[in-house]
PDB file of N, CA and C in Angstrom:
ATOM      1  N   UNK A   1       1.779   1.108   6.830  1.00  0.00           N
ATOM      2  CA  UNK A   1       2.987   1.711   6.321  1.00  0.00           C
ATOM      3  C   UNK A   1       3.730   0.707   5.452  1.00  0.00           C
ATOM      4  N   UNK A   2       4.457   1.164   3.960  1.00  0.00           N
ATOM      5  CA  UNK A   2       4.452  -0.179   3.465  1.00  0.00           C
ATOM      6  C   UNK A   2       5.070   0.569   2.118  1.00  0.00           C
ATOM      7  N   UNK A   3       5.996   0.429   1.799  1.00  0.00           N
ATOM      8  CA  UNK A   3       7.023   0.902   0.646  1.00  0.00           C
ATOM      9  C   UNK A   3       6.480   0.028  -0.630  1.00  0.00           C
ATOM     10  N   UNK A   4       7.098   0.202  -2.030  1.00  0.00           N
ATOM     11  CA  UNK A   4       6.951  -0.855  -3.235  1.00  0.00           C
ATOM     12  C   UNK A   4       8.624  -0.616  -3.703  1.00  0.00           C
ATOM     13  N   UNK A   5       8.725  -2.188  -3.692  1.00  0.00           N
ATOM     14  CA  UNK A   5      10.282  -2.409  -4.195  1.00  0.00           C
ATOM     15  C   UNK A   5      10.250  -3.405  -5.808  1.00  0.00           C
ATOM     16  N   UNK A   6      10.164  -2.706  -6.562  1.00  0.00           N
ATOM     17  CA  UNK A   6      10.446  -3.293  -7.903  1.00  0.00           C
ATOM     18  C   UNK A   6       8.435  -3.513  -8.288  1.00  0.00           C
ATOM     19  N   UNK A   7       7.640  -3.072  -7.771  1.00  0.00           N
ATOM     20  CA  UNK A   7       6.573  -3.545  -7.832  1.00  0.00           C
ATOM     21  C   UNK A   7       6.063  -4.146  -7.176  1.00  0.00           C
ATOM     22  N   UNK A   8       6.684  -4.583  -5.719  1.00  0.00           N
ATOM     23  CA  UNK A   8       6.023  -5.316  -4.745  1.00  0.00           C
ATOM     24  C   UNK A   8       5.820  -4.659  -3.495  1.00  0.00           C
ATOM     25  N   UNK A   9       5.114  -4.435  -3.046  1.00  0.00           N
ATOM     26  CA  UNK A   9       4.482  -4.388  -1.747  1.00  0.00           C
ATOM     27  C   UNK A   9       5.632  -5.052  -0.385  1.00  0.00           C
ATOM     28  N   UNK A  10       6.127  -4.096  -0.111  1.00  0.00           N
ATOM     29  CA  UNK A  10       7.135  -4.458   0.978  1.00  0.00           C
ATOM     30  C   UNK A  10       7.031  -4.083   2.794  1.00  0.00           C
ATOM     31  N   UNK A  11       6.942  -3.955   3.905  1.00  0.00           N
ATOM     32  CA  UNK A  11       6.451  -3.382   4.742  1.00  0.00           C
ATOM     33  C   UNK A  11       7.709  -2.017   4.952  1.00  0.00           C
ATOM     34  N   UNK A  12       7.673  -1.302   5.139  1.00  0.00           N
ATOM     35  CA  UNK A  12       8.573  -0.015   5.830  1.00  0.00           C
ATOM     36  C   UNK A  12       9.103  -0.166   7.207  1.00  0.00           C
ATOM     37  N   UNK A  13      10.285  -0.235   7.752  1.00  0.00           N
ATOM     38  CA  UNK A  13      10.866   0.236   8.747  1.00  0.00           C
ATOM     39  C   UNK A  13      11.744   1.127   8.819  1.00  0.00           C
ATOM     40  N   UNK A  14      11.452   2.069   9.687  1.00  0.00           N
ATOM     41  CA  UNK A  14      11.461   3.299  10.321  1.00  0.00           C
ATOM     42  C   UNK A  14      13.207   3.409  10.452  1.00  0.00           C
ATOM     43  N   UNK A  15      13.623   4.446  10.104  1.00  0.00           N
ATOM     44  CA  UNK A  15      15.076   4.925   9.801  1.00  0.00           C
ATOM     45  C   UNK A  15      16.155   4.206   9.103  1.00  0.00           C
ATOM     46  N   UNK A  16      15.366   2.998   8.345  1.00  0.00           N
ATOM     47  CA  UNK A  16      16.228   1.599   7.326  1.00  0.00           C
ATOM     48  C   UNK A  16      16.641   2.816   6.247  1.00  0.00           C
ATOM     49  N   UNK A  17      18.103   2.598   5.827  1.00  0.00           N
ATOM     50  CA  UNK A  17      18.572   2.720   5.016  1.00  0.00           C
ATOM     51  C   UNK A  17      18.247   2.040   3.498  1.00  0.00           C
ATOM     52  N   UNK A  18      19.102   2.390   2.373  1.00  0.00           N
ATOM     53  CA  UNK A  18      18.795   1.718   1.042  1.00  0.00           C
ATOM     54  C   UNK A  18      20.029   0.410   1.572  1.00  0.00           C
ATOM     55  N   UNK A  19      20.953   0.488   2.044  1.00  0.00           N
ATOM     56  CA  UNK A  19      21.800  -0.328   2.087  1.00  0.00           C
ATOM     57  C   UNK A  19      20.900  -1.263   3.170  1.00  0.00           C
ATOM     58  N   UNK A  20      20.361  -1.420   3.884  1.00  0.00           N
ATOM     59  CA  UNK A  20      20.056  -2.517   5.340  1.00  0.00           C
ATOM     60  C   UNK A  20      18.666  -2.979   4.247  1.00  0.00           C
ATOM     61  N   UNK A  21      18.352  -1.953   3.418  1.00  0.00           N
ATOM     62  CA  UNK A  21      17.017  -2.544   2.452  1.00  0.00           C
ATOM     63  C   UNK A  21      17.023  -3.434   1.767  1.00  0.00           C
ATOM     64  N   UNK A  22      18.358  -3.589   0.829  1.00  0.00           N
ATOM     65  CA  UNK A  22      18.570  -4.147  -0.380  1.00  0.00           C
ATOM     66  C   UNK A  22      18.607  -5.350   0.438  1.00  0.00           C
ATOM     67  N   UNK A  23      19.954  -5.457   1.658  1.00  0.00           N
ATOM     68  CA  UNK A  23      19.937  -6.910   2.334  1.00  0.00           C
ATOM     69  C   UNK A  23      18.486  -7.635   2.549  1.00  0.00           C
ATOM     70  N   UNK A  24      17.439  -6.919   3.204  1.00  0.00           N
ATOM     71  CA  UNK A  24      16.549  -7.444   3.939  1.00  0.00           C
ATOM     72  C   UNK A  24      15.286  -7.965   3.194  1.00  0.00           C
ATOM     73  N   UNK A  25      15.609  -7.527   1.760  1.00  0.00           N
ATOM     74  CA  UNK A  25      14.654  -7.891   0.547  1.00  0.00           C
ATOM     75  C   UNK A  25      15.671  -8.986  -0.305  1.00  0.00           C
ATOM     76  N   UNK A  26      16.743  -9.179   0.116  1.00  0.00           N
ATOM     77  CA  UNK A  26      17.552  -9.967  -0.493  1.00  0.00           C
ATOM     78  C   UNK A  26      18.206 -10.136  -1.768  1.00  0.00           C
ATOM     79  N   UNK A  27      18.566  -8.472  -2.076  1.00  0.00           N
ATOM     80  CA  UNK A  27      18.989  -7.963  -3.554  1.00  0.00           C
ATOM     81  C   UNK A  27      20.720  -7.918  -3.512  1.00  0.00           C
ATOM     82  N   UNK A  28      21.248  -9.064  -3.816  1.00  0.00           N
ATOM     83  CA  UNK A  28      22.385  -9.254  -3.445  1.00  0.00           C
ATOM     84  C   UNK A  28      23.590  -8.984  -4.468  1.00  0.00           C
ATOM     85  N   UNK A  29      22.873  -9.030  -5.602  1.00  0.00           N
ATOM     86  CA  UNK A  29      23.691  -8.367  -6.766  1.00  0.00           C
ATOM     87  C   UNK A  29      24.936  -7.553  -6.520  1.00  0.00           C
ATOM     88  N   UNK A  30      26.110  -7.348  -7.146  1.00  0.00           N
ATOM     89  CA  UNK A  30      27.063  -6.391  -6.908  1.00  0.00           C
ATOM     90  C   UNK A  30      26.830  -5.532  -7.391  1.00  0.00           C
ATOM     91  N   UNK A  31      26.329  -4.995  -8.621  1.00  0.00           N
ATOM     92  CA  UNK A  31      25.937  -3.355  -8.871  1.00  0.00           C
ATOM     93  C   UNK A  31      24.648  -3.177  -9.379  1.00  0.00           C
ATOM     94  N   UNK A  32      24.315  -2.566  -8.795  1.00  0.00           N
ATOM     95  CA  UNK A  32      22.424  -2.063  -8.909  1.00  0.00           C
ATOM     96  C   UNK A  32      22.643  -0.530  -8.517  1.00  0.00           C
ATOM     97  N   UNK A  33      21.612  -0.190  -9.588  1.00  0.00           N
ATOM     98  CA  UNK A  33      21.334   1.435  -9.471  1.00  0.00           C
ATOM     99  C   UNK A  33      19.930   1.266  -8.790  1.00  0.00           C
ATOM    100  N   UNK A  34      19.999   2.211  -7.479  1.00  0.00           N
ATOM    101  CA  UNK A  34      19.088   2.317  -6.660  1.00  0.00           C
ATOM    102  C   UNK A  34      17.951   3.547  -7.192  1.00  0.00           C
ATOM    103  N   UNK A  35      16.571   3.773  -7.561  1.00  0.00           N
ATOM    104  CA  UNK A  35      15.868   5.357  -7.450  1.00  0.00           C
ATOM    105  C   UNK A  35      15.100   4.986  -6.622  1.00  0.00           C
ATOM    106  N   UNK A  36      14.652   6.137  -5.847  1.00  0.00           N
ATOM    107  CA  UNK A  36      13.342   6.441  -4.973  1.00  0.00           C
ATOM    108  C   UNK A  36      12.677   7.482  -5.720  1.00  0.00           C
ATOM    109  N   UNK A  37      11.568   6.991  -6.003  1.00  0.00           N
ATOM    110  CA  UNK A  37      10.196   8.340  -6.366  1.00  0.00           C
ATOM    111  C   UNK A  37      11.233   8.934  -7.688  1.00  0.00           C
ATOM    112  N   UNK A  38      11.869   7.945  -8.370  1.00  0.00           N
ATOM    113  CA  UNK A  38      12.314   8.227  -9.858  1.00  0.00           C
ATOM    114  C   UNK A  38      13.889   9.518  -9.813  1.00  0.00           C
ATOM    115  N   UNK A  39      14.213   9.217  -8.324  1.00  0.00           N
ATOM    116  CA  UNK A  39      15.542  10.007  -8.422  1.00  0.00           C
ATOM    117  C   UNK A  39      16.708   9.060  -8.043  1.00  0.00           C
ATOM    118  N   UNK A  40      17.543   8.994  -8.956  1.00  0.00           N
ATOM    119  CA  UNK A  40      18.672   7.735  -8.643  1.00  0.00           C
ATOM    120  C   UNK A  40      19.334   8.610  -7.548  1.00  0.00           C
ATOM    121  N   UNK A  41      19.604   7.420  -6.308  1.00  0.00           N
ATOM    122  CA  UNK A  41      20.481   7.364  -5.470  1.00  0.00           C
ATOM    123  C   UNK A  41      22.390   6.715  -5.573  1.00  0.00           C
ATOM    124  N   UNK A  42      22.850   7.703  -5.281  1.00  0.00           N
ATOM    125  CA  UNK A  42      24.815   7.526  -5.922  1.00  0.00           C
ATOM    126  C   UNK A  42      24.785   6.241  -5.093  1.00  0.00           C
ATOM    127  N   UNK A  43      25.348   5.162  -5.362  1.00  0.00           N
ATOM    128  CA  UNK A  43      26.089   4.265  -4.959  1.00  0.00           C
ATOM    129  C   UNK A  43      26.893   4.748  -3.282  1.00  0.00           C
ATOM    130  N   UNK A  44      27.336   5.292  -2.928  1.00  0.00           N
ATOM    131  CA  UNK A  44      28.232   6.159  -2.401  1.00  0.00           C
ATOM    132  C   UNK A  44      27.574   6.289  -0.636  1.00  0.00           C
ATOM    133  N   UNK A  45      26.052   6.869  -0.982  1.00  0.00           N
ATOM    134  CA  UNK A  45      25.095   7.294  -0.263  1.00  0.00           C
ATOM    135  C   UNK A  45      23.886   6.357   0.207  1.00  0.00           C
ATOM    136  N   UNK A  46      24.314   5.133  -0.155  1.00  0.00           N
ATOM    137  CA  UNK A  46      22.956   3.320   0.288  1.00  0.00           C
ATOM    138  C   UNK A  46      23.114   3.514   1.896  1.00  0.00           C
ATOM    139  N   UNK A  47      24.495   3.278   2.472  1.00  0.00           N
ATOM    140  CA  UNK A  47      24.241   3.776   3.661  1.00  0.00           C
ATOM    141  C   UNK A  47      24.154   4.702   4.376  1.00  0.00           C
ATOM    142  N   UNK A  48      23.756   5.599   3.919  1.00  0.00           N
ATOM    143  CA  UNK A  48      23.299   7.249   4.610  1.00  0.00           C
ATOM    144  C   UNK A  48      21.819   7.517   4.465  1.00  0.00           C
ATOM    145  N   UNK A  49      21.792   7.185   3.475  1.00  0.00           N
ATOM    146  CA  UNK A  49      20.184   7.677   2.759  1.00  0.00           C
ATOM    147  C   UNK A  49      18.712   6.493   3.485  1.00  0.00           C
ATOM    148  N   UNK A  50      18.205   7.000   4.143  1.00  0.00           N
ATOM    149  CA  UNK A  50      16.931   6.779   5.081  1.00  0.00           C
ATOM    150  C   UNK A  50      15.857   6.298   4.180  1.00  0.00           C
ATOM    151  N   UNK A  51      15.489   5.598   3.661  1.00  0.00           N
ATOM    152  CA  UNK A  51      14.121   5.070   2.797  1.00  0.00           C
ATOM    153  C   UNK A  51      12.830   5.324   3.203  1.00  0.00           C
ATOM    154  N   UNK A  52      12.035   6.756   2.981  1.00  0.00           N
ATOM    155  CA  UNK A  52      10.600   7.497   2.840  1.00  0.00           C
ATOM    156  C   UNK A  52       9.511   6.089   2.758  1.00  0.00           C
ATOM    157  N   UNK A  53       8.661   6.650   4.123  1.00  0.00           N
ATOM    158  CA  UNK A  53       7.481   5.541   3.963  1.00  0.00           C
ATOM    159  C   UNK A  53       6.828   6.080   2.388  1.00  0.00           C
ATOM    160  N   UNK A  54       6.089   5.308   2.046  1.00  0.00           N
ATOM    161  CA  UNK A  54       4.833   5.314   0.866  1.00  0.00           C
ATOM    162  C   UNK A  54       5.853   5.511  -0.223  1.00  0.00           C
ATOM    163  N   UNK A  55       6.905   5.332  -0.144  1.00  0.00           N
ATOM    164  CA  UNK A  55       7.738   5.770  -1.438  1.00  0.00           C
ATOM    165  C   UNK A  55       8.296   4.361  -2.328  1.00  0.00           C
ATOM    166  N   UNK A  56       8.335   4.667  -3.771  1.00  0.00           N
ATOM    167  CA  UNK A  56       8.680   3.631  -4.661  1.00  0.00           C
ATOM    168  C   UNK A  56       9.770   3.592  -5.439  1.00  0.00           C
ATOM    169  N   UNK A  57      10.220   1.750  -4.984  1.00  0.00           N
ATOM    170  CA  UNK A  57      11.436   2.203  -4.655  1.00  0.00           C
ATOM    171  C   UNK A  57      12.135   1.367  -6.543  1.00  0.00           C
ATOM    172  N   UNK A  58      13.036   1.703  -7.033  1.00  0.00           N
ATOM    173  CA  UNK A  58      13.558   0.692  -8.312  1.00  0.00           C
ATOM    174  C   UNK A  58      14.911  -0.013  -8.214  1.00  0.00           C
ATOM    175  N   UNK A  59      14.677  -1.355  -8.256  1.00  0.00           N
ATOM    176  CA  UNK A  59      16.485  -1.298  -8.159  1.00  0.00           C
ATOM    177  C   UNK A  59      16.674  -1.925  -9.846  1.00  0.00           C
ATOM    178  N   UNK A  60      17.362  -1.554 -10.169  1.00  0.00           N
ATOM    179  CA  UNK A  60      18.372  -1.954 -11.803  1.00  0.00           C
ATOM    180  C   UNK A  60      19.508  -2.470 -11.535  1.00  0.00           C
ATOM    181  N   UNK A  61      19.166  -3.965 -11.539  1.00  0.00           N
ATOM    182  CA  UNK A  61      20.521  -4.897 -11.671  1.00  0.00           C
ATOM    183  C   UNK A  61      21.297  -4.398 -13.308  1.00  0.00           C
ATOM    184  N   UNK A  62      22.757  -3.790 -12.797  1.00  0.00           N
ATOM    185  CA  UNK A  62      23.445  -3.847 -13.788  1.00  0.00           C
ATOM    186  C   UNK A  62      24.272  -5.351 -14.727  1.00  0.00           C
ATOM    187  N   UNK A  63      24.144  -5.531 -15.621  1.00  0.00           N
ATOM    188  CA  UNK A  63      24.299  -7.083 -15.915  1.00  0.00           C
ATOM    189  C   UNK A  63      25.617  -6.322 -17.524  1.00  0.00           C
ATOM    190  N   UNK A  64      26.297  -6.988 -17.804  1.00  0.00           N
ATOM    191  CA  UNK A  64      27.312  -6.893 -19.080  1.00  0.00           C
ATOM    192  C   UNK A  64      27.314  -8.246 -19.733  1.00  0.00           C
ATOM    193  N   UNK A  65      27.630  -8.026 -21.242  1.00  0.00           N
ATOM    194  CA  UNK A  65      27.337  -9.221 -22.076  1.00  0.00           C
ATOM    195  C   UNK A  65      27.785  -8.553 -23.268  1.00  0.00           C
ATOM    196  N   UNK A  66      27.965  -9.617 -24.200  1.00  0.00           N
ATOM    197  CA  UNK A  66      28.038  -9.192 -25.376  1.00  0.00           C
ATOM    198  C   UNK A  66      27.724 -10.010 -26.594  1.00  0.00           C
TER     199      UNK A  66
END
């Protein structure tokens, strides 16, 4: 059992949220747009939303510049 986070091969645990995910992969950034299986997840919903075994996951560090 074993998720892909940005392209990597991550293991899956069972009822982890996107929020307990981001910590435990160590994506510490302040704003990142989360998708699973290419559907963005609201900001709003990291800790509600349950992370699907075999599913792939994207995070998009938001970055500003000019």
């Amino acid at each position: 059992m074993s998720i892909e986070v940005n392209g990597r091969k991550v293991d899956w645990v069972e009822n982890e949220t996107i929020k307990q995910l981001l910590k435990r992969v160590k994506y510490t950034f302040p704003l990142v747009v989360v998708k699973i299986n290419k559907e963005v997840i609201p900001r709003k919903d990291f800790s509600n939303v349950v992370v699907p075994d075999n599913s792939k996951i994207d995070v998009i560090h938001m970055i500003s510049g000019g």
